[in-house]
N, C-alpha and C. Protein backbone atom coordinates (compact mmCIF):
# COMPACT_ATOMS: atom_id res chain seq x y z
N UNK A 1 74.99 65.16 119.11
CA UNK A 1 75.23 65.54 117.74
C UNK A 1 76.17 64.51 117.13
N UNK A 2 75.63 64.18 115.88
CA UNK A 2 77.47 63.09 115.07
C UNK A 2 77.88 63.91 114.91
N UNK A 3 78.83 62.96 114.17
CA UNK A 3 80.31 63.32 113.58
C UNK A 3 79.87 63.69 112.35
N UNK A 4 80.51 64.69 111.81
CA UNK A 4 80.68 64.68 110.32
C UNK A 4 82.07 65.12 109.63
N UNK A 5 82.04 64.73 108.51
CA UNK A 5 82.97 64.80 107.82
C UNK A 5 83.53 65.58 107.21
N UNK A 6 83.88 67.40 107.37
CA UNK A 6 83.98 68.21 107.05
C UNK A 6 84.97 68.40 106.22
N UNK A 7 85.03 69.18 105.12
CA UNK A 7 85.72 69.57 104.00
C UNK A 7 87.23 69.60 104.29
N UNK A 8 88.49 69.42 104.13
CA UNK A 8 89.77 69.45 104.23
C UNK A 8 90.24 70.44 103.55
N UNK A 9 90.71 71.75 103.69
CA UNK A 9 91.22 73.06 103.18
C UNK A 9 92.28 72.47 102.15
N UNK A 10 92.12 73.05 100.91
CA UNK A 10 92.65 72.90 99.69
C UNK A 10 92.80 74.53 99.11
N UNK A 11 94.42 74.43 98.56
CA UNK A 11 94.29 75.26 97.94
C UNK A 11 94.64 75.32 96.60
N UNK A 12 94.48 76.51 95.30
CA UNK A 12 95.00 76.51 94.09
C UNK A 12 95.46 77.94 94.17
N UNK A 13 96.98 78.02 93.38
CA UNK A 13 97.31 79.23 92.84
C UNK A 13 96.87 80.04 92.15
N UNK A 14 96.30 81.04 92.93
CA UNK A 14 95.95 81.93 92.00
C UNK A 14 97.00 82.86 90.90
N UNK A 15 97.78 83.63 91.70
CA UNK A 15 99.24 84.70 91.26
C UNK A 15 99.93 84.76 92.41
N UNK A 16 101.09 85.00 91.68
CA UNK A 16 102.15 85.61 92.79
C UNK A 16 102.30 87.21 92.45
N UNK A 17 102.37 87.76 93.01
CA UNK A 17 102.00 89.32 93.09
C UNK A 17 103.41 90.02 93.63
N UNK A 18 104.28 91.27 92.90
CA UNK A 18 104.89 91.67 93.71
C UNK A 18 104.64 92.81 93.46
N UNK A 19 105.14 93.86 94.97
CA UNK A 19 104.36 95.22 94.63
C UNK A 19 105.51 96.18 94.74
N UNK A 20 105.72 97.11 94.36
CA UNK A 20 106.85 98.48 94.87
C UNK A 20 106.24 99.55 95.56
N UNK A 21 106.98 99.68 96.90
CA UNK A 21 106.40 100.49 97.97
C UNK A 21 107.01 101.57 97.81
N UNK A 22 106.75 102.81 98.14
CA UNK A 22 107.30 104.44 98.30
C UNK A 22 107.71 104.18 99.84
N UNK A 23 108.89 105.44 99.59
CA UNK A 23 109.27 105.55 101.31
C UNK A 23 108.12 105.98 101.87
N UNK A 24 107.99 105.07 103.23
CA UNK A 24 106.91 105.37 104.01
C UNK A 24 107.07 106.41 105.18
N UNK A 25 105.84 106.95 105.75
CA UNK A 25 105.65 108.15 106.70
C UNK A 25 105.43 107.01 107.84
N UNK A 26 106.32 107.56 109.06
CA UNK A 26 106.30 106.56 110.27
C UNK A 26 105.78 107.14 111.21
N UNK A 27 104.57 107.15 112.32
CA UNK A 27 104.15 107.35 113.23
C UNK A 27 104.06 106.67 114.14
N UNK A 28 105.21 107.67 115.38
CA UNK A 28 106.13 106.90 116.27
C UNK A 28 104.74 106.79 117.78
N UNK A 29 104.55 105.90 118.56
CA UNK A 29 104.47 106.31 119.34
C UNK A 29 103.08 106.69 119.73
N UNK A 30 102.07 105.77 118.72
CA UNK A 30 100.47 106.08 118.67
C UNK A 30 99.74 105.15 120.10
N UNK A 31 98.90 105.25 120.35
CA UNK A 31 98.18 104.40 121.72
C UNK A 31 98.02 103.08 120.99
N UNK A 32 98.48 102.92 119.65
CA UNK A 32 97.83 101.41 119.70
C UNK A 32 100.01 100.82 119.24
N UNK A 33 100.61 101.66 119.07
CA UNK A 33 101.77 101.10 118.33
C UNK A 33 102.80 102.23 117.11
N UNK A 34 103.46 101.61 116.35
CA UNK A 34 103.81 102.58 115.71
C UNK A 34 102.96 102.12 114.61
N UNK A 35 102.60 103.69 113.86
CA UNK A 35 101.91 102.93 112.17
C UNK A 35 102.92 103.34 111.29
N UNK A 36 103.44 102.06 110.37
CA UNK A 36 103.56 102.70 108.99
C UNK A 36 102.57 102.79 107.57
N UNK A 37 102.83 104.14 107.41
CA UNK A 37 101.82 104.29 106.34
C UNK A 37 102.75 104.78 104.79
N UNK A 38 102.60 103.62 103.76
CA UNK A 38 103.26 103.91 102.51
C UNK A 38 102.16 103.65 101.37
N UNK A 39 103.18 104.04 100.43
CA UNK A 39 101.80 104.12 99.08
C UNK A 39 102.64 102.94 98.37
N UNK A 40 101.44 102.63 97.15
CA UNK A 40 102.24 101.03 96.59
C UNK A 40 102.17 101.96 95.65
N UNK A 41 103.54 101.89 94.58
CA UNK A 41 103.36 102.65 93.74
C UNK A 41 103.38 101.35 92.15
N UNK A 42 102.87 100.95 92.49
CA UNK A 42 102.86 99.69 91.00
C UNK A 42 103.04 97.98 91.64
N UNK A 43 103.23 97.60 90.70
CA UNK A 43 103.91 96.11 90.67
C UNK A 43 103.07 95.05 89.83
N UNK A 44 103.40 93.87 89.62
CA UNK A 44 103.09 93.17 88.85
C UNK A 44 102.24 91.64 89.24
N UNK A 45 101.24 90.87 88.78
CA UNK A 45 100.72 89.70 89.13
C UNK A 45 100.65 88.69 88.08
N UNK A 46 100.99 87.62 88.18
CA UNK A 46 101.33 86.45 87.27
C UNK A 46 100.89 85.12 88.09
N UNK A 47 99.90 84.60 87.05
CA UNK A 47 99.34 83.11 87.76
C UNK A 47 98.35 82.60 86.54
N UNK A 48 98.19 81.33 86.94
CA UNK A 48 97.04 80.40 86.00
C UNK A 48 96.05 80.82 85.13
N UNK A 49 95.48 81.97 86.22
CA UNK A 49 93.77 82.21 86.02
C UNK A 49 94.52 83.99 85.42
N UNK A 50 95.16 84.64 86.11
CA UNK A 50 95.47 85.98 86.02
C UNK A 50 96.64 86.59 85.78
N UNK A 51 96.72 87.90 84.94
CA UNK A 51 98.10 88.56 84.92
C UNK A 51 97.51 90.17 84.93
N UNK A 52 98.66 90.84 85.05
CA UNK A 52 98.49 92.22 84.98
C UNK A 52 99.37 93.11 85.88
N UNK A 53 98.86 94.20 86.04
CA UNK A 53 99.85 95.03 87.16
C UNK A 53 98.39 95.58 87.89
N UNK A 54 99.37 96.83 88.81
CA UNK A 54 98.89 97.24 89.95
C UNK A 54 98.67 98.83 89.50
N UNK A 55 97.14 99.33 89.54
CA UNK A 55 97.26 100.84 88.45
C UNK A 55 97.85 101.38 89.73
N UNK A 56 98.08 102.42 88.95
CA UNK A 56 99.19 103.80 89.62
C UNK A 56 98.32 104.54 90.04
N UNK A 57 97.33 104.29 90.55
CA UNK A 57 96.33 104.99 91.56
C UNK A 57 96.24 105.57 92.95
N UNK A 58 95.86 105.91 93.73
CA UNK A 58 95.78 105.76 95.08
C UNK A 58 95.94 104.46 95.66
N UNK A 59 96.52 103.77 96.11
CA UNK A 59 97.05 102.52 96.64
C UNK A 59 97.86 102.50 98.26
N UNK A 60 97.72 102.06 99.14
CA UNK A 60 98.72 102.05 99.97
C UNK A 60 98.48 101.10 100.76
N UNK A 61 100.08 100.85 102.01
CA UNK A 61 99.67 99.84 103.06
C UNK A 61 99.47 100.80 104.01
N UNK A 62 98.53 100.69 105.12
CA UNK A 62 98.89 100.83 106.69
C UNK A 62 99.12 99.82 107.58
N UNK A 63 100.55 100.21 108.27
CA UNK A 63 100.91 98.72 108.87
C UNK A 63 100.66 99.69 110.26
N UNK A 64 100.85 98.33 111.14
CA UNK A 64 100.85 98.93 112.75
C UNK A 64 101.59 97.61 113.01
N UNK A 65 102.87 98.67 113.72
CA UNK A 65 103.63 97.40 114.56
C UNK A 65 103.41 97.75 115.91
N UNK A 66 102.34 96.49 116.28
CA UNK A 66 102.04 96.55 117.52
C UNK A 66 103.08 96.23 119.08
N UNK A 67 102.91 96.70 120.08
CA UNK A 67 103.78 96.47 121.34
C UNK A 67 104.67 95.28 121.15
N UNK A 68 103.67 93.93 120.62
CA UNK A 68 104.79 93.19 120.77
C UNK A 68 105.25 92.52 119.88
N UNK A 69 105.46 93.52 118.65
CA UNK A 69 106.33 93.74 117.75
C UNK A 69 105.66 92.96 116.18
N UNK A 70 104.54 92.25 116.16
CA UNK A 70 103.82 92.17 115.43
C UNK A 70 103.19 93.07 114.42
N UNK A 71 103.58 92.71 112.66
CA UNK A 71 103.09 93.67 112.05
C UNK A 71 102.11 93.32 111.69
N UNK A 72 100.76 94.26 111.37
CA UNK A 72 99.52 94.03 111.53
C UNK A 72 98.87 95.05 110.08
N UNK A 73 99.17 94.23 108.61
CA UNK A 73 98.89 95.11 107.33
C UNK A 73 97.78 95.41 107.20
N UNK A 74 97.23 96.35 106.44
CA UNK A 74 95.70 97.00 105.96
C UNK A 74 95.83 97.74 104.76
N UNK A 75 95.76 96.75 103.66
CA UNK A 75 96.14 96.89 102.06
C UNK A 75 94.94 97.20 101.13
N UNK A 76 95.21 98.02 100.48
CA UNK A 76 94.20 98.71 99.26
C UNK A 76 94.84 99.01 98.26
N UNK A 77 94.18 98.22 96.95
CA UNK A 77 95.36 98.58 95.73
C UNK A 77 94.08 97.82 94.63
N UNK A 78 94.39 98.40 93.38
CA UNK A 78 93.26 97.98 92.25
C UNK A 78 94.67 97.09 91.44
N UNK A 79 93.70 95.75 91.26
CA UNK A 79 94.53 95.44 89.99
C UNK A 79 94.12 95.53 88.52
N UNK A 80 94.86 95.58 87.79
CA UNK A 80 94.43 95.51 86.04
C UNK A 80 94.88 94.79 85.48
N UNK A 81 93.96 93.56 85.20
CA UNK A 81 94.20 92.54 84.33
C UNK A 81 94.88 92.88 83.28
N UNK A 82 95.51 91.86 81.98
CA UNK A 82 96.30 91.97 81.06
C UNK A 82 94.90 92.03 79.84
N UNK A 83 94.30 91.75 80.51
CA UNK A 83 93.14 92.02 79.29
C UNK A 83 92.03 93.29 79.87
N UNK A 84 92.75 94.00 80.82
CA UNK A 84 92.02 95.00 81.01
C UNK A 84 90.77 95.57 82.18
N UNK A 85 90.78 94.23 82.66
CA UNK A 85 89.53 94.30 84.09
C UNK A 85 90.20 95.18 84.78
N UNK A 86 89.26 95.43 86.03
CA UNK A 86 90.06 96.42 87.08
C UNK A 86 88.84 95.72 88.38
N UNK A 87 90.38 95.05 88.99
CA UNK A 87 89.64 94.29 90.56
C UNK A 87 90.01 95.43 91.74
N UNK A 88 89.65 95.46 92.82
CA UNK A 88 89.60 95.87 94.09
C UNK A 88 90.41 94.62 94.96
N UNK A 89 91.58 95.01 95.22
CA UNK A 89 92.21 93.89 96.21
C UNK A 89 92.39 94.78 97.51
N UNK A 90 91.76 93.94 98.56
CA UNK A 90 92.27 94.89 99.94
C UNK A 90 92.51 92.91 100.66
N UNK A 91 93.49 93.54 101.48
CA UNK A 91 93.98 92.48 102.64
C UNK A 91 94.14 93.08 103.55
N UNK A 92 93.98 92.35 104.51
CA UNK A 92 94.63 92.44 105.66
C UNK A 92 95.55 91.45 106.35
N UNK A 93 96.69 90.90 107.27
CA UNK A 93 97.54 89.72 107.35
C UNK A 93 98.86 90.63 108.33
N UNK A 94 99.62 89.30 109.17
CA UNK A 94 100.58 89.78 110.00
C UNK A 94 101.62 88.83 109.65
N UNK A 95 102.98 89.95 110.09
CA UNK A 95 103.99 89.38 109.89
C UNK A 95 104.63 89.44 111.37
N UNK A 96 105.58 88.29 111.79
CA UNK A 96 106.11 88.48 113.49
C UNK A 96 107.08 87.49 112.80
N UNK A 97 108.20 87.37 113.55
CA UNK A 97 109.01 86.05 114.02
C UNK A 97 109.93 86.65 114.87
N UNK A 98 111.43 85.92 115.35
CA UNK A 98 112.08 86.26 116.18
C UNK A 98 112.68 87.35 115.95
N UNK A 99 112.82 88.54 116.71
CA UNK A 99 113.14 89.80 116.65
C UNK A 99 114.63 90.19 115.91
N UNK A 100 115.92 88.84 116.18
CA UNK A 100 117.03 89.07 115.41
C UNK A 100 116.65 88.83 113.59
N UNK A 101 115.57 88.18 113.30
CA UNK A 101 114.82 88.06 112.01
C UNK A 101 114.78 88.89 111.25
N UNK A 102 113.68 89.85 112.42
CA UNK A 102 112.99 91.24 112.33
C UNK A 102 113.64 92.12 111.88
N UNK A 103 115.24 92.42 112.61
CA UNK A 103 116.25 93.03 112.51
C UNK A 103 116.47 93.31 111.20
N UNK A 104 116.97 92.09 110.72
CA UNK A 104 117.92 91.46 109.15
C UNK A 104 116.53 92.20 108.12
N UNK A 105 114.95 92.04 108.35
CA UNK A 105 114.90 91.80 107.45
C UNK A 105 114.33 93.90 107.69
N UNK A 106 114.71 94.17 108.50
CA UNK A 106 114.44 95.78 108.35
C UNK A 106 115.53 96.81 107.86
N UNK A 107 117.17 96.11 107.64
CA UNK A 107 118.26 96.32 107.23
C UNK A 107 118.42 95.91 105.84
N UNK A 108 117.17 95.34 105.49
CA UNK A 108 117.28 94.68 104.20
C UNK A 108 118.38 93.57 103.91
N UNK A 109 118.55 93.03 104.78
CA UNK A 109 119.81 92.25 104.76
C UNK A 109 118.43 90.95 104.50
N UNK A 110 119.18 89.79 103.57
CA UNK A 110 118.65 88.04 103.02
C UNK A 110 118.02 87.56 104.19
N UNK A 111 116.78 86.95 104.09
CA UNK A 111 116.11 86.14 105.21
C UNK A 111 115.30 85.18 104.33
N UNK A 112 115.54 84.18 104.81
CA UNK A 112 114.85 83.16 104.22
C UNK A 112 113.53 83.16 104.53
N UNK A 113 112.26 83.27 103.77
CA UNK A 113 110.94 83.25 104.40
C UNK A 113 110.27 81.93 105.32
N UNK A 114 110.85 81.07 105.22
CA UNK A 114 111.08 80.16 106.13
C UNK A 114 111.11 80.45 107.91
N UNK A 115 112.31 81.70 107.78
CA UNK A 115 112.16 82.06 109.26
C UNK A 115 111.22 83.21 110.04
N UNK A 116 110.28 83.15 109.73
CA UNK A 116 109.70 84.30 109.95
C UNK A 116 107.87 83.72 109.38
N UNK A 117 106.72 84.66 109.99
CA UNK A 117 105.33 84.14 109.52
C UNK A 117 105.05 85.31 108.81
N UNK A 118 104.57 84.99 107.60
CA UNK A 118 104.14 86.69 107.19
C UNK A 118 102.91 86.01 106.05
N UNK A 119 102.00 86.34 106.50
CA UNK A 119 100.17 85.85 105.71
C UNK A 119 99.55 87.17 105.86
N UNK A 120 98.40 86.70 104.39
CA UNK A 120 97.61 87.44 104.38
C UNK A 120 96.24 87.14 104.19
N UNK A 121 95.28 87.90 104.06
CA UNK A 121 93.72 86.96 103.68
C UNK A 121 93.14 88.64 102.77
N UNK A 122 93.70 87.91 101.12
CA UNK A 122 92.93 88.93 100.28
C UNK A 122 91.10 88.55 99.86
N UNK A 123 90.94 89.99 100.09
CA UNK A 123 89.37 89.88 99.58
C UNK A 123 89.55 90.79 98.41
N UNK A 124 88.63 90.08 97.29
CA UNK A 124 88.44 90.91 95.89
C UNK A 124 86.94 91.27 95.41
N UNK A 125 87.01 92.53 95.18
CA UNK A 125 85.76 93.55 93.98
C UNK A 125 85.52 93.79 93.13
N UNK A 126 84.82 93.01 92.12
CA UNK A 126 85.17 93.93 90.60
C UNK A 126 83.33 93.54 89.85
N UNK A 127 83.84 94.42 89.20
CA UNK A 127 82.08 94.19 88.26
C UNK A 127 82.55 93.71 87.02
N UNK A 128 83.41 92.86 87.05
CA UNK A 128 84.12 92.20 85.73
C UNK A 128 82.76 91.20 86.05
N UNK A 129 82.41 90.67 84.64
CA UNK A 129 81.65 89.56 84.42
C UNK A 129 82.99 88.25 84.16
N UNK A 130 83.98 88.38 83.77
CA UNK A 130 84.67 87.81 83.41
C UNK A 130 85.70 87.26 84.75
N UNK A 131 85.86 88.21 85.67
CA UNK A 131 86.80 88.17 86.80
C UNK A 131 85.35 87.53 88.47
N UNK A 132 83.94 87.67 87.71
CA UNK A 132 83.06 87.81 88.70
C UNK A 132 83.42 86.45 89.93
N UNK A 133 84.21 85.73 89.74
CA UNK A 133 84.28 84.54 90.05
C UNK A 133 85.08 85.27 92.06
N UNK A 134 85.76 86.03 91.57
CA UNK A 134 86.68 86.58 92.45
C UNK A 134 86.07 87.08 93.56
N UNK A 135 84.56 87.30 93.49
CA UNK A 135 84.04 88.08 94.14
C UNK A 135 83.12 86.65 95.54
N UNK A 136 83.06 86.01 95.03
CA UNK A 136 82.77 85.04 95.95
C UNK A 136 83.88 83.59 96.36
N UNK A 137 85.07 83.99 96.36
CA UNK A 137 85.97 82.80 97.23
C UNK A 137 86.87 83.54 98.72
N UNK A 138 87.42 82.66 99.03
CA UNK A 138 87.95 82.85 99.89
C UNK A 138 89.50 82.62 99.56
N UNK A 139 90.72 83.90 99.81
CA UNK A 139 91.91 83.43 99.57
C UNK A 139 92.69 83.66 100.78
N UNK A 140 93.90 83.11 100.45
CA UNK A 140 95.22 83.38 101.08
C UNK A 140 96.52 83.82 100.53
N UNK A 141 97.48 84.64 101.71
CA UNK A 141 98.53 84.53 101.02
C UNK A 141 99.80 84.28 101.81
N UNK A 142 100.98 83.53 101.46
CA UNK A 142 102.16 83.63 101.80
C UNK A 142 102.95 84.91 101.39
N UNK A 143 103.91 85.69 102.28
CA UNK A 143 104.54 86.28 101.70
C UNK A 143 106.00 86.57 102.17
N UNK A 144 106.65 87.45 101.52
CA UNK A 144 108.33 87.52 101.88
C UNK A 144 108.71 89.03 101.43
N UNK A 145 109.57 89.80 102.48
CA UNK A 145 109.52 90.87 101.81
C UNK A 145 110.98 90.90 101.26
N UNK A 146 111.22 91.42 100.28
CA UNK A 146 112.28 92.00 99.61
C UNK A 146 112.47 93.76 100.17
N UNK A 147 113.34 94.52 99.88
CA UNK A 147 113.68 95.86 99.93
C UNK A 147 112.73 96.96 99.20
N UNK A 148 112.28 96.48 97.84
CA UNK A 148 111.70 97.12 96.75
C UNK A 148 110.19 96.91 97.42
N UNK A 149 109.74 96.14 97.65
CA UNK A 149 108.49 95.51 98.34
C UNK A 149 108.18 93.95 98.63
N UNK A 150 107.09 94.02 98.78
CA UNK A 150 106.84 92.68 99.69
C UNK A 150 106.48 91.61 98.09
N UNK A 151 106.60 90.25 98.14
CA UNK A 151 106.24 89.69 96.89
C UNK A 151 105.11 87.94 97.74
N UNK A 152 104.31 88.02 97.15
CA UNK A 152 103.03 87.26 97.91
C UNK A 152 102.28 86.15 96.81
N UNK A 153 102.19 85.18 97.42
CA UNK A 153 101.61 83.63 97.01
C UNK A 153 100.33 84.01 97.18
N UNK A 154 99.47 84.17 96.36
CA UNK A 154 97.82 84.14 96.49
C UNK A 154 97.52 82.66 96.19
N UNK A 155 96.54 82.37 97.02
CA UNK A 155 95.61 80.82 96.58
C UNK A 155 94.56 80.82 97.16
N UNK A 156 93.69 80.26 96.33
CA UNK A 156 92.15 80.16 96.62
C UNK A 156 91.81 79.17 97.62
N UNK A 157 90.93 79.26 98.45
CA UNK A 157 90.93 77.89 99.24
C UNK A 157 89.78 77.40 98.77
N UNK A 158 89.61 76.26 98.44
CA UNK A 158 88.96 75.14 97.75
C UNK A 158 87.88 74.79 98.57
């Protein structure tokens, strides 16, 4: 077989997204880990292509922090454009780094996102003719959590 010259991953900003979480229900002690399960109760998205918030719908994360201490998200939340669309964002993505990290950043105590990995890979739904674009790329995200909730770098990969 040759060689070929395959595409080099590029990305563009889509939004930065931040969300506000409800106190979550913790289930200690499941066969796969502990789950946390919280509801997103709002938040806001700002970028190039998009703005809007997060409807006040049914929304939530389920996390599972697995044995070895890896969090492992499973996100469902609608967004609403500033002009009114309504997308389907679900992700999924893990957060881990060194456990004194882990600590700081579960005390809510400052962590630089630097020290720590926390990604995601959003997929989007909508029957917007206008948003339809969303429905066939592939994204990513960086993210960092704050106390109030987590706040996340979306970008398209090119």
């Amino acid at each position: 077989m040759s060689e070929i010259e395959l595409p080099k991953l590029r990305g563009e900003h889509l939004f930065t997204a931040k969300f506000n979480v409800a106190t979550p229900t913790i289930l200690e002690n499941t066969p796969y880990g502990t789950r946390i399960i919280a509801g997103i109760n709002g938040g806001t998205f700002e970028g190039p292509k998009m703005n809007g918030t997060v409807a006040p719908i049914p929304a939530g994360d389920w996390i599972l922090i697995r044995n070895d201490g890896t969090w492992q998200m499973d996100v469902r939340l609608t967004l609403v454009t500033d002009d009114n669309h309504h997308i389907l964002m679900t992700y999924r993505g893990v957060r881990h780094g060194p456990q004194e990290v882990l600590d700081r950043l579960a005390k809510s105590e400052p962590v630089d996102p630097s020290e720590y990995y926390f990604r995601n890979t959003p997929w989007f739904e909508t029957g917007s003719d206008k948003y339809d674009w969303l429905n066939r790329i592939v994204a990513v995200a960086t993210g960092h959590r704050f106390p109030e909730g987590p706040v996340y770098k979306v970008y398209e990969i090119l």
